[in-house]
N, C-alpha and C. Protein backbone atom coordinates (compact mmCIF):
# COMPACT_ATOMS: atom_id res chain seq x y z
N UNK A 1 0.85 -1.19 0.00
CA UNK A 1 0.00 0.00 0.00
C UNK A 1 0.88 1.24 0.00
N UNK A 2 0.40 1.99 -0.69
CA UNK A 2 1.24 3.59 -0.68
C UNK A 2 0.47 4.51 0.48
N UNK A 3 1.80 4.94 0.85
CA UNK A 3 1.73 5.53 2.18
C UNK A 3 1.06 7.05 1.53
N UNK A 4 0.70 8.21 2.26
CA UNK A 4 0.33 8.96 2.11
C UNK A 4 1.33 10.45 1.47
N UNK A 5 2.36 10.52 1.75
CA UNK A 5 3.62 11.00 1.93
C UNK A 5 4.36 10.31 0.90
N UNK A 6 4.36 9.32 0.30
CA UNK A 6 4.94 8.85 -0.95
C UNK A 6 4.08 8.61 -2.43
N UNK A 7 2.90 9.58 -2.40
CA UNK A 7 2.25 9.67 -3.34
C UNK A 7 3.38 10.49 -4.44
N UNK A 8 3.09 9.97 -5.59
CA UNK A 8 4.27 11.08 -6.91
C UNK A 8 3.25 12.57 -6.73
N UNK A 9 3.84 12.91 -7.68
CA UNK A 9 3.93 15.27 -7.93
C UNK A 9 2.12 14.64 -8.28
N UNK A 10 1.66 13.97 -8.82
CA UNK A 10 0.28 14.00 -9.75
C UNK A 10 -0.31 13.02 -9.60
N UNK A 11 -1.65 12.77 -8.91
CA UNK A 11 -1.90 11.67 -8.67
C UNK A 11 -3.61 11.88 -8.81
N UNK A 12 -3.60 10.85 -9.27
CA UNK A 12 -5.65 10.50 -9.89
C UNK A 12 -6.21 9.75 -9.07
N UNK A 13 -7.70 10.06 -8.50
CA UNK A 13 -8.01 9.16 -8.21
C UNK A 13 -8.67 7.83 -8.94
N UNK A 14 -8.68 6.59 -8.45
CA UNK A 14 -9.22 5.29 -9.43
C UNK A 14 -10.03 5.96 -9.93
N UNK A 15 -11.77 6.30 -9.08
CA UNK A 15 -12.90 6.03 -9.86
C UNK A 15 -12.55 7.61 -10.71
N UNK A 16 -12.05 8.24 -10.77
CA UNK A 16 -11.88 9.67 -11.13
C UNK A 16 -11.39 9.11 -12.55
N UNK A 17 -10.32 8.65 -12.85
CA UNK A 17 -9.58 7.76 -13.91
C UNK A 17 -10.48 7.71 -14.94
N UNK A 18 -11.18 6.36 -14.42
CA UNK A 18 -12.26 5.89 -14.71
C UNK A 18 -13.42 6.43 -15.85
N UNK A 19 -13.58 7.42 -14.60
CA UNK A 19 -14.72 8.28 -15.58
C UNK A 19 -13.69 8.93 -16.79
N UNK A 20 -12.48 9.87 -16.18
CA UNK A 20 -12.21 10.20 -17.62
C UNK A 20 -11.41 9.40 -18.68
N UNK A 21 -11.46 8.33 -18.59
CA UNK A 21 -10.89 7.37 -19.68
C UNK A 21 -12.16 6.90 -20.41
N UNK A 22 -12.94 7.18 -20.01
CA UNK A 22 -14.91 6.86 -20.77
C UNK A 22 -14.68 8.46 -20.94
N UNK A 23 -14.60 9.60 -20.69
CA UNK A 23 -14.98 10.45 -21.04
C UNK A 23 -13.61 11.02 -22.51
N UNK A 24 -12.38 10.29 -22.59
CA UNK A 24 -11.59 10.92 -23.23
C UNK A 24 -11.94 9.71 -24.68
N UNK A 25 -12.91 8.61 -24.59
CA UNK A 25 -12.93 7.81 -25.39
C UNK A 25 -13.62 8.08 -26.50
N UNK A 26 -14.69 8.81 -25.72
CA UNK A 26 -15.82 9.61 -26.13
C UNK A 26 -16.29 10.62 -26.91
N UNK A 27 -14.67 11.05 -26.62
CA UNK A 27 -14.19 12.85 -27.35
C UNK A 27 -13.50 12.30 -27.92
N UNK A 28 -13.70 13.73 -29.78
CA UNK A 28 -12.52 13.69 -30.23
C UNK A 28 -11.95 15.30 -30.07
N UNK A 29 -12.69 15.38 -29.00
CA UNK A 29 -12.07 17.05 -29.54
C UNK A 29 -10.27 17.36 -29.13
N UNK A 30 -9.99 18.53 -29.55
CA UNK A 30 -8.31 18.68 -29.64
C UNK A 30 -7.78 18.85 -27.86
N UNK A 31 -8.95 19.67 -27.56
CA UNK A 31 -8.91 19.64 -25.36
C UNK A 31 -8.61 18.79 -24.74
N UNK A 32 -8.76 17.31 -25.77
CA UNK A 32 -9.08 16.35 -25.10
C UNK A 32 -7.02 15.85 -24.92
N UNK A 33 -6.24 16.10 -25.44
CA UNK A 33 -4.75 15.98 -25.17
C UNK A 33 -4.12 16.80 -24.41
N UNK A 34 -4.40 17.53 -23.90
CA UNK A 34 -4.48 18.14 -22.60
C UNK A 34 -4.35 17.32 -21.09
N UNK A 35 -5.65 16.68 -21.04
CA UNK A 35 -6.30 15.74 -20.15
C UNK A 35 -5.03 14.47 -20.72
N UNK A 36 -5.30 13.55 -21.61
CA UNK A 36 -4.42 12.68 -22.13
C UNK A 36 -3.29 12.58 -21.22
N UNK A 37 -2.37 14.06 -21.43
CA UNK A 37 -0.85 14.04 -21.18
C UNK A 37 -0.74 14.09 -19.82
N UNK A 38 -1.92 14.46 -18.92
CA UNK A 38 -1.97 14.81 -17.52
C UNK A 38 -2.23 13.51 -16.96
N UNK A 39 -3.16 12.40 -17.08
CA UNK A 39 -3.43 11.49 -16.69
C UNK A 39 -1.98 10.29 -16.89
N UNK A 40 -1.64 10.44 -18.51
CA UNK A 40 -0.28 9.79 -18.74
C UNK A 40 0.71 9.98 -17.73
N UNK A 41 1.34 10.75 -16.62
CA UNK A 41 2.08 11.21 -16.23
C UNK A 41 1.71 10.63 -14.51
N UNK A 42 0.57 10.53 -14.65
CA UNK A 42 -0.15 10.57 -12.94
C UNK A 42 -0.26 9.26 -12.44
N UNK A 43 0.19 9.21 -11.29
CA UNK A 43 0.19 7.81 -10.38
C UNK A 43 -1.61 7.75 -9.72
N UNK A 44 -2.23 6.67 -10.15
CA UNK A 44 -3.25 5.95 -10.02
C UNK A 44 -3.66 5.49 -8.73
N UNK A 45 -4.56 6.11 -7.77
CA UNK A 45 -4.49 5.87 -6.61
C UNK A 45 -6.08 5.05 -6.29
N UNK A 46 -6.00 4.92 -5.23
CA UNK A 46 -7.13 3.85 -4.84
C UNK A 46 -8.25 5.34 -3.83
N UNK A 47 -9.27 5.11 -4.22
CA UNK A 47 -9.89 6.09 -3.61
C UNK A 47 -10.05 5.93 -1.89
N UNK A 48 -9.68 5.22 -1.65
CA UNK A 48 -9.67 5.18 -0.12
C UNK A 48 -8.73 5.66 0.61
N UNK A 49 -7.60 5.72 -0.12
CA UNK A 49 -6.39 6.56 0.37
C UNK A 49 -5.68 7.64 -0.45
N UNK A 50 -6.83 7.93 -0.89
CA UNK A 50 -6.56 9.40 -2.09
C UNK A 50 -5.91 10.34 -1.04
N UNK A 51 -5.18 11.27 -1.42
CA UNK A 51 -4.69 12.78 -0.23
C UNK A 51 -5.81 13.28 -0.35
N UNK A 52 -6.16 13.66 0.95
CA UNK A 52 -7.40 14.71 1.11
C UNK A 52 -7.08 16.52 0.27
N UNK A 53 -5.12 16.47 0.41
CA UNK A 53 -5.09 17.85 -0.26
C UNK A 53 -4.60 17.75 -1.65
N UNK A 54 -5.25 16.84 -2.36
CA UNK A 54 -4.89 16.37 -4.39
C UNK A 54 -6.66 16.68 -4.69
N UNK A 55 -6.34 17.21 -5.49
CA UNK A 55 -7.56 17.74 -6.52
C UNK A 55 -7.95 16.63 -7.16
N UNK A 56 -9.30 16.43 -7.50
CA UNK A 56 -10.11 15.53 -7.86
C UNK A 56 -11.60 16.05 -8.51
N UNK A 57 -12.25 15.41 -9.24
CA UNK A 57 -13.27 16.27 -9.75
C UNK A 57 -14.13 16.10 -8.52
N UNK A 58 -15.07 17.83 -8.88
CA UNK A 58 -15.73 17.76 -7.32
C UNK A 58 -15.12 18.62 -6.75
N UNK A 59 -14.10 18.59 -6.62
CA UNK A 59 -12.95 19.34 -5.54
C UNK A 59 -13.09 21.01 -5.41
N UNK A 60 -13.23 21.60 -4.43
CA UNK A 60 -13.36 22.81 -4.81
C UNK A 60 -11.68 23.20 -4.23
N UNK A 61 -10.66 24.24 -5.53
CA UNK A 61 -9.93 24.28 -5.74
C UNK A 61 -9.46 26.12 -5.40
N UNK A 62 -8.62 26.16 -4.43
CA UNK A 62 -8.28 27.68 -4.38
C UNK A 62 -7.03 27.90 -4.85
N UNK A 63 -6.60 28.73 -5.64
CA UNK A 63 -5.27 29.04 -6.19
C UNK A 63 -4.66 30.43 -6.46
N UNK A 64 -3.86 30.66 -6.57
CA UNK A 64 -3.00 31.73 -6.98
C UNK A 64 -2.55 31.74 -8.07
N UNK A 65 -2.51 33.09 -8.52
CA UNK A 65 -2.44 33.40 -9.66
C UNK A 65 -0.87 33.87 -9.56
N UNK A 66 0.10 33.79 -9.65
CA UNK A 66 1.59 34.18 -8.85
C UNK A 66 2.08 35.40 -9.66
N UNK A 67 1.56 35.59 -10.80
CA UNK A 67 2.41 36.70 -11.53
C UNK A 67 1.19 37.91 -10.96
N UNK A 68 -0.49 37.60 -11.28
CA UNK A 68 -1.18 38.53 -11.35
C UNK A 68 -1.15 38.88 -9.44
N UNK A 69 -1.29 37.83 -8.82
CA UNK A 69 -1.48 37.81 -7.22
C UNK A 69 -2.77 38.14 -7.19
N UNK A 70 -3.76 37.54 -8.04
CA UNK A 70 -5.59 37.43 -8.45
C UNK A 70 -5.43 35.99 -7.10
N UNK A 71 -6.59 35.61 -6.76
CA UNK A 71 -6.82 34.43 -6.24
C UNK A 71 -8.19 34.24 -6.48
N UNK A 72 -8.50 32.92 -7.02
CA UNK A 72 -9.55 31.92 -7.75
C UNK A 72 -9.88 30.85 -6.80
N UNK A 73 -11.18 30.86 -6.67
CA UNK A 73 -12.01 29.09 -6.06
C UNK A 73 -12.82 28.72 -6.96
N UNK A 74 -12.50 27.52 -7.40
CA UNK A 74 -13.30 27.12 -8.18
C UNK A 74 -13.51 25.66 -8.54
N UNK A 75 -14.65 24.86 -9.06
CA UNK A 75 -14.83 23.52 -8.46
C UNK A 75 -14.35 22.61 -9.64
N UNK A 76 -14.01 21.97 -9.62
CA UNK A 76 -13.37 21.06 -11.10
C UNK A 76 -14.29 20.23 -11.38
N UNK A 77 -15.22 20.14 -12.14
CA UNK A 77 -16.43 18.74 -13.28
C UNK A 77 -16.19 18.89 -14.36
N UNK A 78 -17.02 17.67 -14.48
CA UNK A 78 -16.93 16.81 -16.07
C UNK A 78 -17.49 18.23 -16.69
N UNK A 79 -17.40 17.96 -18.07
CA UNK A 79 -17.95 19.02 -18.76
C UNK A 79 -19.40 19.55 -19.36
N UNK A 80 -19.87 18.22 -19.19
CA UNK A 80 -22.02 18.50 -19.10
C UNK A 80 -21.99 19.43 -17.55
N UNK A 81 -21.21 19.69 -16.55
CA UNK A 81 -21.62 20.40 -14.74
C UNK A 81 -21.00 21.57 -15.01
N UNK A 82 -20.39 21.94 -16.20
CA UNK A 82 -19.47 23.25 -16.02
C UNK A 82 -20.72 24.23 -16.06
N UNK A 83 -20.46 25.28 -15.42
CA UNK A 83 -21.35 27.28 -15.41
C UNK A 83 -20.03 27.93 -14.64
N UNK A 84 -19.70 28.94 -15.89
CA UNK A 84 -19.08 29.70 -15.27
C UNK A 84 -19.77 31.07 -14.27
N UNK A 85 -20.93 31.11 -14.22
CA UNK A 85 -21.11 31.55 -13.14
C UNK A 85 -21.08 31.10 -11.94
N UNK A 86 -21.43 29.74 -11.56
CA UNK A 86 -21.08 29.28 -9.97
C UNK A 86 -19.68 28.55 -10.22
N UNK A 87 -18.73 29.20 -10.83
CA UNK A 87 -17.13 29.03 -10.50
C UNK A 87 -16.97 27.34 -11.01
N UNK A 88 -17.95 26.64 -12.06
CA UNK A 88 -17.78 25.47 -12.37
C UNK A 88 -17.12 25.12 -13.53
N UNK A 89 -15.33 24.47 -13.27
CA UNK A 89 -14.95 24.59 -14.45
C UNK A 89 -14.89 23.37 -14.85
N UNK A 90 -15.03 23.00 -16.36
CA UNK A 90 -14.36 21.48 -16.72
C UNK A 90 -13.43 20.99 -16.60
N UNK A 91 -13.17 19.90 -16.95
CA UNK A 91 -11.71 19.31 -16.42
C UNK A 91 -11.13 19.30 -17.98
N UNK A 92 -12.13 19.69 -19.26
CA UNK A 92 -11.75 19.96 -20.25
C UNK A 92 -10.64 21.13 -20.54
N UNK A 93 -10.79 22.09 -20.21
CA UNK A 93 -10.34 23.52 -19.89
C UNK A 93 -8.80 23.38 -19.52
N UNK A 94 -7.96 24.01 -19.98
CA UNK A 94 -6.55 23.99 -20.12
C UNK A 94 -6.44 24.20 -18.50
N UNK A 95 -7.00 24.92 -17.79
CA UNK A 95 -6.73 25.23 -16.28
C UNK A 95 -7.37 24.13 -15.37
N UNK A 96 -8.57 23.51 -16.40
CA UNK A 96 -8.94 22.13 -15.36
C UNK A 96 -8.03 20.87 -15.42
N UNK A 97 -7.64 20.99 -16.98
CA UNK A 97 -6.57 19.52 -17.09
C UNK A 97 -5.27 20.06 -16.30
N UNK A 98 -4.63 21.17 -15.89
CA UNK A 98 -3.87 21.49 -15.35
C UNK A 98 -3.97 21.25 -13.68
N UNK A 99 -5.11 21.79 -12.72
CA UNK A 99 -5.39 21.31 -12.03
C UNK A 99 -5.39 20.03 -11.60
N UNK A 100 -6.15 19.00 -12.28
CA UNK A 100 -6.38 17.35 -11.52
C UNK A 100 -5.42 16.85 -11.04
N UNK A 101 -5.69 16.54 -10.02
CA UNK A 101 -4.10 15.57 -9.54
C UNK A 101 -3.15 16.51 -8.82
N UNK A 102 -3.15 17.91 -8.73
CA UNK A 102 -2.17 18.31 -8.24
C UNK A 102 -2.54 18.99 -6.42
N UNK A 103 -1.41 18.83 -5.72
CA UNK A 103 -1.62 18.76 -4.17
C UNK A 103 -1.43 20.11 -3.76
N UNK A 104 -1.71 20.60 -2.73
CA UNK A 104 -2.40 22.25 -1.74
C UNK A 104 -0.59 22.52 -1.54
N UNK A 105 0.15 23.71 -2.14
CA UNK A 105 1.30 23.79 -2.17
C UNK A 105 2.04 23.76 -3.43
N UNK A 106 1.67 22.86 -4.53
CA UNK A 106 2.08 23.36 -5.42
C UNK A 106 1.73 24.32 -6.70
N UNK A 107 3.32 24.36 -6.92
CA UNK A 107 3.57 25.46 -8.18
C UNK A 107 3.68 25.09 -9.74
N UNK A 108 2.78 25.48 -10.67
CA UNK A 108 2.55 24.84 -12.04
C UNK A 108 2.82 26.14 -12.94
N UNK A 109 3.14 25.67 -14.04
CA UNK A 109 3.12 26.77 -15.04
C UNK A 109 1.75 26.45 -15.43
N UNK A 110 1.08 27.70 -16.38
CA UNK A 110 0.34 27.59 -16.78
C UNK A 110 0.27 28.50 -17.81
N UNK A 111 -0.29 27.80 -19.32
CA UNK A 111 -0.51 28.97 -20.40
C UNK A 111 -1.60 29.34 -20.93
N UNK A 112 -1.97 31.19 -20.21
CA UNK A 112 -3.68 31.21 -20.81
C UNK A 112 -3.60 31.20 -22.08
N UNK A 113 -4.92 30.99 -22.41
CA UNK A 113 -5.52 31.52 -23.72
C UNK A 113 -4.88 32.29 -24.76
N UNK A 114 -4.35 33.63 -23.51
CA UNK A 114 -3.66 34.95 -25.04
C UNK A 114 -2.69 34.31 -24.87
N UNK A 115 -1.61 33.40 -25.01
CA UNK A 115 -0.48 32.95 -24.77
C UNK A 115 0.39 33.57 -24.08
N UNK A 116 -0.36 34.47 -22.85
CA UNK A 116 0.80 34.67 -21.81
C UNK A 116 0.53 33.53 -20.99
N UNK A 117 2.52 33.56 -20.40
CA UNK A 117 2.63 32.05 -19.28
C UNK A 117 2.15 32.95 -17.81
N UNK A 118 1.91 32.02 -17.00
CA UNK A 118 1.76 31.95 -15.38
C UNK A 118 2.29 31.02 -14.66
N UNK A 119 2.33 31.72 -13.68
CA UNK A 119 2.58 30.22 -12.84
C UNK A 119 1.23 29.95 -11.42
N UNK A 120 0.68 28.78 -11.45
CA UNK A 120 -0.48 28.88 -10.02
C UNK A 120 0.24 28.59 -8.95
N UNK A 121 -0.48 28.58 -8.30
CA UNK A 121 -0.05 27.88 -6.82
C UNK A 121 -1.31 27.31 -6.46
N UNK A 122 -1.61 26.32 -6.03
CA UNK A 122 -2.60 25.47 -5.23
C UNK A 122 -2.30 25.88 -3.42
N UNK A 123 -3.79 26.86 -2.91
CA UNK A 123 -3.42 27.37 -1.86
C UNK A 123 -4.46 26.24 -0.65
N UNK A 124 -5.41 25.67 -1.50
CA UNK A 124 -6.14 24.47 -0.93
C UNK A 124 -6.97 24.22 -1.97
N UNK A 125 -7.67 22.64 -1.52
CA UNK A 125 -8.59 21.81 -1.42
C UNK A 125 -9.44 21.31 -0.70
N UNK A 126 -10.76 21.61 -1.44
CA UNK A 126 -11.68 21.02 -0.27
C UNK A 126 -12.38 20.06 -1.11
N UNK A 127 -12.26 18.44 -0.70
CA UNK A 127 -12.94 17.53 -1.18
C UNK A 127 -14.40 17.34 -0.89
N UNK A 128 -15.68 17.03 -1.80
CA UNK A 128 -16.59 17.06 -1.39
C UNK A 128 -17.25 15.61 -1.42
């Protein structure tokens, strides 16, 4: 069994997997390699001993914006639950596939839209 403390940088949960390996099967859209390269990379965990502070869909996610020093909460779902008015983003979304898997403390690059870079910070998680 993996201890809690020896989880890798990126880690999924099983049934989380799950759904998006039915959901990336599903799609052909180009968003969808995004998600791909993030899951490729991520150690596969058992939901019973998921970290309470690793993002997961569901998860409501607070972060930093490190260049702007903006700070964002916002909840990570599949992409039929996204409204960007109640802060619901997909896991489609360059900032949701960036998110999954990553733990309360770390630092990611990230590239918006206009192709300026960032970097986040994950300041918590709250699993629901």
């Amino acid at each position: 069994m993996t201890k809690y403390k020896d989880f890798a940088e990126l880690v999924i949960k099983q049934s989380d997997y799950q759904r998006l390996l039915s959901l990336i099967s599903a799609n052909a859209r180009k968003d969808i390699n995004l998600l791909e390269e993030e899951l490729s990379r991520a150690e596969i965990v058992e939901d019973s001993i998921y970290p309470q502070d690793a993002v997961c869909l569901g998860a409501e996610v607070k972060f930093l914006d490190c260049i702007t020093k903006a700070i964002r909460c916002v909840t990570l779902v599949l992409p039929e639950e996204s409204n960007v008015n109640e802060m619901k983003i997909s896991i489609l979304t360059p900032v949701g596939s960036a998110l999954i898997g990553m733990r309360t403390g770390r630092v990611i690059d990230w590239l918006l839209p206009n192709d300026r870079a960032t970097k986040i910070q994950i300041l918590s998680v709250k699993q629901h």
